[in-house]
N, C-alpha and C. Protein backbone atom coordinates (compact mmCIF):
# COMPACT_ATOMS: atom_id res chain seq x y z
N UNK A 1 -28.26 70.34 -38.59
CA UNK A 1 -29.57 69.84 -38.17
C UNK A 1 -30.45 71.02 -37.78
N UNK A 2 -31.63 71.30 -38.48
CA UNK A 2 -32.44 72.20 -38.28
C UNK A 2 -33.34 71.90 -37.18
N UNK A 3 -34.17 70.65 -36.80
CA UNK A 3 -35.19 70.47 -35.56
C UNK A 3 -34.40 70.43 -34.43
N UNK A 4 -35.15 71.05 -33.64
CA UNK A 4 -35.06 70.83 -32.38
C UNK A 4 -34.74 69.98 -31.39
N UNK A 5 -34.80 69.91 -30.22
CA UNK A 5 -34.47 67.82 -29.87
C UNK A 5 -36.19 68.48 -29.24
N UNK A 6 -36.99 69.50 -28.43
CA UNK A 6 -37.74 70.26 -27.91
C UNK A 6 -39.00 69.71 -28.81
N UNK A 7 -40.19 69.50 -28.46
CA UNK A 7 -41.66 69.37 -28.66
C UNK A 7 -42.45 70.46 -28.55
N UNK A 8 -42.30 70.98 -27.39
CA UNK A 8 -42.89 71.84 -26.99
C UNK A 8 -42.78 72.60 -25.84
N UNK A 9 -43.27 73.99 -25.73
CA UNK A 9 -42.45 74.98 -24.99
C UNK A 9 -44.09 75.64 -24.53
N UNK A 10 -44.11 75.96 -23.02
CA UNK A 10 -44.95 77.18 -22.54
C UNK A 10 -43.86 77.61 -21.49
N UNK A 11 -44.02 79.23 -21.61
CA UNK A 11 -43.80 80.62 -20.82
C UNK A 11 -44.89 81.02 -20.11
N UNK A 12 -44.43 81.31 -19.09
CA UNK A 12 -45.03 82.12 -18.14
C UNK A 12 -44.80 83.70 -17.93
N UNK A 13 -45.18 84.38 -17.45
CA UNK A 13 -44.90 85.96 -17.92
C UNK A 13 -45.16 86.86 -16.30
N UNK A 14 -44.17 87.84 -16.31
CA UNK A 14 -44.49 88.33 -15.22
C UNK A 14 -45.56 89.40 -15.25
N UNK A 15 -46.42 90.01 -14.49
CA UNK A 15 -47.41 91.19 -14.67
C UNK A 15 -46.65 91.76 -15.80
N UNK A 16 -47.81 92.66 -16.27
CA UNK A 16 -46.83 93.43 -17.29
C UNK A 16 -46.62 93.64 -18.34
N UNK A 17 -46.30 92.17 -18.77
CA UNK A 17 -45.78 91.82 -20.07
C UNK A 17 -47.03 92.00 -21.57
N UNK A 18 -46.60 92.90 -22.13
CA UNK A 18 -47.98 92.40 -23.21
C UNK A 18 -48.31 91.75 -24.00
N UNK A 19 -49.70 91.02 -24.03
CA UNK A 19 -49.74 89.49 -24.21
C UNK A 19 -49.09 89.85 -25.95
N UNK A 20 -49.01 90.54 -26.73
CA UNK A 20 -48.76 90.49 -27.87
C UNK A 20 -46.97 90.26 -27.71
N UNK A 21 -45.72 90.37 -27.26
CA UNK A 21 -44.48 90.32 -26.47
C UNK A 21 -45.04 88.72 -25.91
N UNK A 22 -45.84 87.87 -25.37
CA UNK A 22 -45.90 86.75 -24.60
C UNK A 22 -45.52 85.65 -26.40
N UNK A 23 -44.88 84.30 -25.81
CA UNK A 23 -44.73 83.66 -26.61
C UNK A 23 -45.62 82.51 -26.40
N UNK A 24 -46.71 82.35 -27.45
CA UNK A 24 -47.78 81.25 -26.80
C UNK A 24 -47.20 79.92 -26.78
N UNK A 25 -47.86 79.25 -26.25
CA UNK A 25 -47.93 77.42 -26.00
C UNK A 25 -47.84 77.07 -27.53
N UNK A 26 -46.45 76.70 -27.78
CA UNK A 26 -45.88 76.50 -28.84
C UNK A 26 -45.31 74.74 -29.12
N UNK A 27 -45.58 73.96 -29.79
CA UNK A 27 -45.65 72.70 -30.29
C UNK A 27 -44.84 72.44 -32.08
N UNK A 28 -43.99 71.28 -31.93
CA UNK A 28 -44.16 70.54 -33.53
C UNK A 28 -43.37 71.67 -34.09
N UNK A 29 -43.33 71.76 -35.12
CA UNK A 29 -42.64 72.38 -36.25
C UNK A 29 -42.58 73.85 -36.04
N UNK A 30 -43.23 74.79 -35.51
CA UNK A 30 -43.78 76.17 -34.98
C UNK A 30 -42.41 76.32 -33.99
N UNK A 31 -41.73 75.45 -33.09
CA UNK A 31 -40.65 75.67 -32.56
C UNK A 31 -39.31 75.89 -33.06
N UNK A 32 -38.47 76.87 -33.51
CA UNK A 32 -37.48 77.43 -34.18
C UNK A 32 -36.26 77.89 -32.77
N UNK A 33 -35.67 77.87 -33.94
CA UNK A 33 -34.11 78.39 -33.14
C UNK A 33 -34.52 80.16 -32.76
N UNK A 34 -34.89 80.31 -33.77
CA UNK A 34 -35.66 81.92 -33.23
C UNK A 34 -36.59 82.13 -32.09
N UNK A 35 -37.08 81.34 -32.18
CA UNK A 35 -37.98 81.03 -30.78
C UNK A 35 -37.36 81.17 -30.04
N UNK A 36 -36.59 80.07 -29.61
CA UNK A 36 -35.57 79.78 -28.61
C UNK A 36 -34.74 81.35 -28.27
N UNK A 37 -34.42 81.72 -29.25
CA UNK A 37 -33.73 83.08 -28.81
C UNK A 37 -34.53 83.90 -28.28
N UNK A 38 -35.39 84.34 -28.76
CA UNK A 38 -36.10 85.18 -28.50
C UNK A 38 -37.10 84.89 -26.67
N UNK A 39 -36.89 84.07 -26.57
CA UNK A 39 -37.32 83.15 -25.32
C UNK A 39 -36.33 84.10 -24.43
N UNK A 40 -35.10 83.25 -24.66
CA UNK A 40 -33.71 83.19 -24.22
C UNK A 40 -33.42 85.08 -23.72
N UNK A 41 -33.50 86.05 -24.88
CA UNK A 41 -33.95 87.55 -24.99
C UNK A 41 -34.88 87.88 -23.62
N UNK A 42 -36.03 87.39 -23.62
CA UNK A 42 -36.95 87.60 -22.58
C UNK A 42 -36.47 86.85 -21.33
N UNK A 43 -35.70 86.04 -20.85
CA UNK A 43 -35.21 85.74 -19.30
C UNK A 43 -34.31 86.65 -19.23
N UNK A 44 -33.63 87.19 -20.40
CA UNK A 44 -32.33 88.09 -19.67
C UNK A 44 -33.08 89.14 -19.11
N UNK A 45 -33.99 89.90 -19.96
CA UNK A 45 -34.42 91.35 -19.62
C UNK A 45 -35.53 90.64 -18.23
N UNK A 46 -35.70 89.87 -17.75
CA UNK A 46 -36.66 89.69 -16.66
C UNK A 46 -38.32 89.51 -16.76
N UNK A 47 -38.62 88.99 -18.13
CA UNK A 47 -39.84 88.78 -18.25
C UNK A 47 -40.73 87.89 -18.31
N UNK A 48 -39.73 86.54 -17.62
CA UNK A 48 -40.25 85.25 -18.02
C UNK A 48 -40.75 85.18 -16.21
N UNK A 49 -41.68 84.12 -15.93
CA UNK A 49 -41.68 83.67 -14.84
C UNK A 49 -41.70 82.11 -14.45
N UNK A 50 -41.96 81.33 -15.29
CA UNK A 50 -41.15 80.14 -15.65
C UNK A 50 -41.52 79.67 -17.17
N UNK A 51 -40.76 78.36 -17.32
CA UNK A 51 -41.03 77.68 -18.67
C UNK A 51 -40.85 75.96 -18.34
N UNK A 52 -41.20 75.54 -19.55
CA UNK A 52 -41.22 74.23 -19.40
C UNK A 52 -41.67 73.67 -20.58
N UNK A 53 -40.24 72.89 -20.98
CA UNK A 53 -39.71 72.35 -22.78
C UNK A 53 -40.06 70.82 -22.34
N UNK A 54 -41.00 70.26 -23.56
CA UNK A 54 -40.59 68.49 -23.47
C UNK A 54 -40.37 68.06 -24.37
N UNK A 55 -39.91 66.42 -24.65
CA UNK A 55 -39.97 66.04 -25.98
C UNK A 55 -41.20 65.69 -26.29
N UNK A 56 -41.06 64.85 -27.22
CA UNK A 56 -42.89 64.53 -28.32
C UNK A 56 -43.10 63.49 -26.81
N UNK A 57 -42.47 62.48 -26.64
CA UNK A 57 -42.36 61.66 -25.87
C UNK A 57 -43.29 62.21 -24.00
N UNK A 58 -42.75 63.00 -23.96
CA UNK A 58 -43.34 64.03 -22.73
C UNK A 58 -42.94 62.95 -21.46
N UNK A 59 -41.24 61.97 -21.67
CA UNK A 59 -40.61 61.20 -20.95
C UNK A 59 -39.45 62.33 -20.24
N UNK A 60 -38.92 63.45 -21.15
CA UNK A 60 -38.28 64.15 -21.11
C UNK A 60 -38.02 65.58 -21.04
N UNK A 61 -38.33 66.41 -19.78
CA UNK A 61 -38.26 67.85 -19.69
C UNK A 61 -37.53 68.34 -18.74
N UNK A 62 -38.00 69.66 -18.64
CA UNK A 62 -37.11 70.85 -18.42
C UNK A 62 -38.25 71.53 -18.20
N UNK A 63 -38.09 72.18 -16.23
CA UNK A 63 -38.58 73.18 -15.84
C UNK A 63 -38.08 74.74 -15.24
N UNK A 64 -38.19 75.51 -15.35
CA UNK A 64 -37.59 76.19 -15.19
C UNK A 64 -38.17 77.46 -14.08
N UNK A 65 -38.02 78.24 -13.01
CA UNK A 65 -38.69 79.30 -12.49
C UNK A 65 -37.79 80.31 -12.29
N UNK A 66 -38.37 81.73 -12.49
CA UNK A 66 -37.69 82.50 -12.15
C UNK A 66 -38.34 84.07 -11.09
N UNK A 67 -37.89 84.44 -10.07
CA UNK A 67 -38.58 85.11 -9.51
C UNK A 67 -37.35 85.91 -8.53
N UNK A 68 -37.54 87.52 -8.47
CA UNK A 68 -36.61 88.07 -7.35
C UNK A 68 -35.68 88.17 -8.15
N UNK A 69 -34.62 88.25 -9.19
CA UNK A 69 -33.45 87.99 -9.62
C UNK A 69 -33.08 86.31 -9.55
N UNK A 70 -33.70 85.89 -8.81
CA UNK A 70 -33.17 84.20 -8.72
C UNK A 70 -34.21 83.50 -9.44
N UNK A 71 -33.09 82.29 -10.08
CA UNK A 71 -33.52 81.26 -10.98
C UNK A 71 -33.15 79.38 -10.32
N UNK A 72 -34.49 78.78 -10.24
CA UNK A 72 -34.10 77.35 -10.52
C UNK A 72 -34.68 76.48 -11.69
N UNK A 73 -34.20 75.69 -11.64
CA UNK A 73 -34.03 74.39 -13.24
C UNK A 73 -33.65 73.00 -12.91
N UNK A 74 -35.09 72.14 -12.87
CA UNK A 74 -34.65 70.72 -13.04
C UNK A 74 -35.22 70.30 -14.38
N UNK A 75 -34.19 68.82 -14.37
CA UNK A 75 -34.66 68.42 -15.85
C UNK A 75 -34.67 66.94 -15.27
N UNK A 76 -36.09 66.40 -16.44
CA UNK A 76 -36.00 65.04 -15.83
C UNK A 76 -35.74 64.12 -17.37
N UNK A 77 -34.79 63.00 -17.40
CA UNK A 77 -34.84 62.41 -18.28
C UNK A 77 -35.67 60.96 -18.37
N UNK A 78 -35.93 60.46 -19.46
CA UNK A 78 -37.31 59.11 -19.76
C UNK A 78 -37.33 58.83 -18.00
N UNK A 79 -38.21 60.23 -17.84
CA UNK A 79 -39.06 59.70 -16.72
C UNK A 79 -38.53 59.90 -15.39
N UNK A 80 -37.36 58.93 -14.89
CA UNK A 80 -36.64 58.53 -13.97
C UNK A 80 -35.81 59.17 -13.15
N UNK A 81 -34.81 60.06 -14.07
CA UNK A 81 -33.64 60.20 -14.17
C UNK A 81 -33.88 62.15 -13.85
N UNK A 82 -33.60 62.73 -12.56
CA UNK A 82 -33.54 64.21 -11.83
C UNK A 82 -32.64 64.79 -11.84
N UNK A 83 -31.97 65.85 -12.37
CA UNK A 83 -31.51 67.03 -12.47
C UNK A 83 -31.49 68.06 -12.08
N UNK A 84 -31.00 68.04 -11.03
CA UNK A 84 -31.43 70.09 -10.12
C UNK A 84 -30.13 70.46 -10.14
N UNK A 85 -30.31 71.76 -11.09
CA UNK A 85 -29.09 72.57 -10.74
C UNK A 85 -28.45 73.03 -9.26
N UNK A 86 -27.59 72.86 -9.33
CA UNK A 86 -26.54 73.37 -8.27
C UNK A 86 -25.38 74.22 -8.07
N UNK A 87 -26.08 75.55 -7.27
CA UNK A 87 -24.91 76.48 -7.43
C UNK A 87 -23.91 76.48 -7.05
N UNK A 88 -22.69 76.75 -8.03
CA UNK A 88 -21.35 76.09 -7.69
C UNK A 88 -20.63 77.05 -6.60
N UNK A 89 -21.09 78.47 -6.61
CA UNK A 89 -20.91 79.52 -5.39
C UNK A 89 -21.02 79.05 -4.05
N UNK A 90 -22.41 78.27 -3.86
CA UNK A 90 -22.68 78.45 -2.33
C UNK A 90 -23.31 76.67 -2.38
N UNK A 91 -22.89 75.83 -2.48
CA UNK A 91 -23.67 74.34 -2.99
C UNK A 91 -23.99 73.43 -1.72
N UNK A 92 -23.69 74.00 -0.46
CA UNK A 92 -24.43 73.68 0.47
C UNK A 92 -25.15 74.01 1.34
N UNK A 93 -25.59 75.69 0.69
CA UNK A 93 -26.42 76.36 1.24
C UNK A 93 -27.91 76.48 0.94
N UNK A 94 -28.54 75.95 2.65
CA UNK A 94 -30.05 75.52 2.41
C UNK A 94 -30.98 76.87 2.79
N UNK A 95 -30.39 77.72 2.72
CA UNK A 95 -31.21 79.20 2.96
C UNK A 95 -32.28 79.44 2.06
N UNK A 96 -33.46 79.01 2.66
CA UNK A 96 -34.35 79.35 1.64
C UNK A 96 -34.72 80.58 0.42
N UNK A 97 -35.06 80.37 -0.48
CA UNK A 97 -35.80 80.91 -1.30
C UNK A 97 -37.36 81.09 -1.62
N UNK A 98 -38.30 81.57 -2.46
CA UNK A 98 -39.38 81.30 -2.30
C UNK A 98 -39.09 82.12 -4.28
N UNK A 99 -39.14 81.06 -4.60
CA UNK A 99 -39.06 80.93 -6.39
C UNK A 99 -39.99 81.28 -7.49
N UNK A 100 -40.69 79.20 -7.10
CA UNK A 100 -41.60 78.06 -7.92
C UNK A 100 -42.88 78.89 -7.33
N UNK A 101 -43.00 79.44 -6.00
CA UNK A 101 -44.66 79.31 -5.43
C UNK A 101 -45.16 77.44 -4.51
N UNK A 102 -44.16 76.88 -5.09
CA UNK A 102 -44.82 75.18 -4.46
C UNK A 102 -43.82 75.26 -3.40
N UNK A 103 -43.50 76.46 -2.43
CA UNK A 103 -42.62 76.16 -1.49
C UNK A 103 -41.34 76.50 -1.39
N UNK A 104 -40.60 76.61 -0.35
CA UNK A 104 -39.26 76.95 -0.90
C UNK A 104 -38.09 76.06 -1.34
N UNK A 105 -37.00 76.73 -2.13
CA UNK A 105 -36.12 76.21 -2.54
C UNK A 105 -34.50 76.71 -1.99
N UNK A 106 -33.90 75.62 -1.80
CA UNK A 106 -32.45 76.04 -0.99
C UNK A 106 -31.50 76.59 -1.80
N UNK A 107 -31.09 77.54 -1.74
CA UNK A 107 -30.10 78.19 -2.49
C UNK A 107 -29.17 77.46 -2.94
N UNK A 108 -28.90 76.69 -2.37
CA UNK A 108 -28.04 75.90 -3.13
C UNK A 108 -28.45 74.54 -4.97
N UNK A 109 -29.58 75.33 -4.95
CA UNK A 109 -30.53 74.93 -6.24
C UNK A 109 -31.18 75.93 -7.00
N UNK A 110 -30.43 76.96 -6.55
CA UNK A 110 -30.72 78.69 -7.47
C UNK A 110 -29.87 79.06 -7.65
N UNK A 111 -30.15 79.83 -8.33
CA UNK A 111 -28.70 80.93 -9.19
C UNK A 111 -29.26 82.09 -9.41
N UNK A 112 -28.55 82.95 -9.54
CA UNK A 112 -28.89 84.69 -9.93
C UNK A 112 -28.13 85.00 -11.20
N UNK A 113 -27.70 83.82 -12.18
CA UNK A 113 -26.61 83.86 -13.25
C UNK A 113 -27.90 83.56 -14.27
N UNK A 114 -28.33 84.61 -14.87
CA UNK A 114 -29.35 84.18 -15.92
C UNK A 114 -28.51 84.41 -17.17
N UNK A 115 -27.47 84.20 -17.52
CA UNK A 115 -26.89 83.95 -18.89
C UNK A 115 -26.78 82.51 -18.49
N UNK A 116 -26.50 82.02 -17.83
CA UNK A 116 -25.70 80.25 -17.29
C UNK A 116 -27.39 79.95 -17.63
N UNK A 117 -28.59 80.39 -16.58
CA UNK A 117 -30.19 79.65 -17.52
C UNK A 117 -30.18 79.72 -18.75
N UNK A 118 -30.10 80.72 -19.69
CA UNK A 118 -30.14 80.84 -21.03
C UNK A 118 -29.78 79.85 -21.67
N UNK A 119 -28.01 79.28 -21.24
CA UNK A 119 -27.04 78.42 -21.73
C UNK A 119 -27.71 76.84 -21.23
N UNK A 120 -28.41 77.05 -20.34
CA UNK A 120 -28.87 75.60 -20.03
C UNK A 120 -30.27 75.31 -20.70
N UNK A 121 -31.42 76.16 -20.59
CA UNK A 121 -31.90 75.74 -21.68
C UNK A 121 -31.99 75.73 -23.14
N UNK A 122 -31.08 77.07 -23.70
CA UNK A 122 -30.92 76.70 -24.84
C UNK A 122 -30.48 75.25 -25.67
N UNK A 123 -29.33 74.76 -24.48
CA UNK A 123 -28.55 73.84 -24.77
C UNK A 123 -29.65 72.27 -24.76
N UNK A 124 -30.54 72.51 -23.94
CA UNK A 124 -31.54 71.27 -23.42
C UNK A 124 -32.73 71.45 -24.96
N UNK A 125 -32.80 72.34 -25.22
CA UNK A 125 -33.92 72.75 -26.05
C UNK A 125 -33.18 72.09 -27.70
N UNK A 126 -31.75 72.22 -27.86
CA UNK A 126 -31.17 71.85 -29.15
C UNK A 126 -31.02 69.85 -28.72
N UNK A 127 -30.64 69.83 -27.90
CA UNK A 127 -30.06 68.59 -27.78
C UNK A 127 -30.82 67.60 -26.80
N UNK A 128 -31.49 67.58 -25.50
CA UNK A 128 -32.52 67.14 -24.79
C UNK A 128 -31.32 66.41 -23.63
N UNK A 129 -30.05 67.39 -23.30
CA UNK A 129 -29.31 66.71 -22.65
C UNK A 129 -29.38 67.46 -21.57
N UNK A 130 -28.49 67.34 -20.34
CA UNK A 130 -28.40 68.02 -18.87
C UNK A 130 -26.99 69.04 -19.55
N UNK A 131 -27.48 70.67 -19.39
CA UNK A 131 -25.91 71.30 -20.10
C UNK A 131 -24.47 70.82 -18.96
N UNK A 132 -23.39 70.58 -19.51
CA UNK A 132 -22.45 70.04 -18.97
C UNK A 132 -21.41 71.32 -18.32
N UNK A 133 -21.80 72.40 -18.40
CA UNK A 133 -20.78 73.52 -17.68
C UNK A 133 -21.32 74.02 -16.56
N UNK A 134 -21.66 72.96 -15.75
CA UNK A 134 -22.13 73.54 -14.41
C UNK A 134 -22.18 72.49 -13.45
N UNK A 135 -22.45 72.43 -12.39
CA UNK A 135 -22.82 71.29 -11.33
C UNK A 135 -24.65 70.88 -11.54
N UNK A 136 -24.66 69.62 -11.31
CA UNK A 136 -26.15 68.95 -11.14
C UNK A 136 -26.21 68.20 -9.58
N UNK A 137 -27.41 67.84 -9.39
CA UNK A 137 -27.47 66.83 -8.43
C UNK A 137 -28.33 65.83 -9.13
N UNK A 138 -27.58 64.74 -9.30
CA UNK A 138 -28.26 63.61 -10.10
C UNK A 138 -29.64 62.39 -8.80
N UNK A 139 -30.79 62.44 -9.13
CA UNK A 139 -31.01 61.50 -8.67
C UNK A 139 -32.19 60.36 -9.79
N UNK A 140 -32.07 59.38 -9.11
CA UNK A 140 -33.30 58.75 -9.56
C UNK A 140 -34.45 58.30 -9.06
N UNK A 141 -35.35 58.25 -9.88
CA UNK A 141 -36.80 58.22 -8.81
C UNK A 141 -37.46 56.94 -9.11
């Protein structure tokens, strides 16, 4: 299967970055597995500052921030259905962070494992699922 399960993708970029290296607000058929890598390429080396994949539907996404070495990622499914990663290191630790910018976030909903982000949204971006090699906190809204 060549498409995506993914609609559409915007990056955020830290100072720096040159906009020609930035990957624009990308939609529809223009979204590739190359993309995705090359995305994937830019969180390892530290140049993303968040992202955020949906389907056509825009029932189903994936946000992502990254700031400091630390990363968080929720995903929401048709709508309802919340996803916040949870670090399996420290998973009841509420020691803040300061991430997103909308406030802080408890460490125990960050990670400093940016191959494990890579693997989660790559995996969300092929398939539109929650990746299954890690802990979540499931809720519904």
């Amino acid at each position: 299967m060549n498409k995506l399960y993914i609609h559409s993708l915007f990056a955020s970029y830290v100072n720096g970055v040159p906009s020609g290296e930035r990957i624009p607000y990308t939609r529809g058929d223009q979204l590739t597995r190359e993309l995705v890598e090359r995305l994937t390429a830019q969180i390892l080396s530290g140049q993303v500052s968040s992202i955020q994949l949906e389907d056509e539907s825009q029932e189903t996404s994936l946000a992502a921030d990254f700031r400091d070495g630390w990363a968080t990622v929720y995903i929401v499914k048709d709508c309802e259905h919340y996803f916040e990663l949870v670090n399996s290191q420290c998973p009841n630790c509420e020691t803040p962070l300061n991430i997103t910018g909308d406030g802080p976030t408890p460490q125990k909903h960050a990670t400093q494992d940016m191959q494990l982000m890579t693997n989660i949204i790559s995996y969300f971006a092929e398939t539109g699922e929650v990746y299954p090699d890690c802990m979540w906190e499931h809720t519904i809204h």
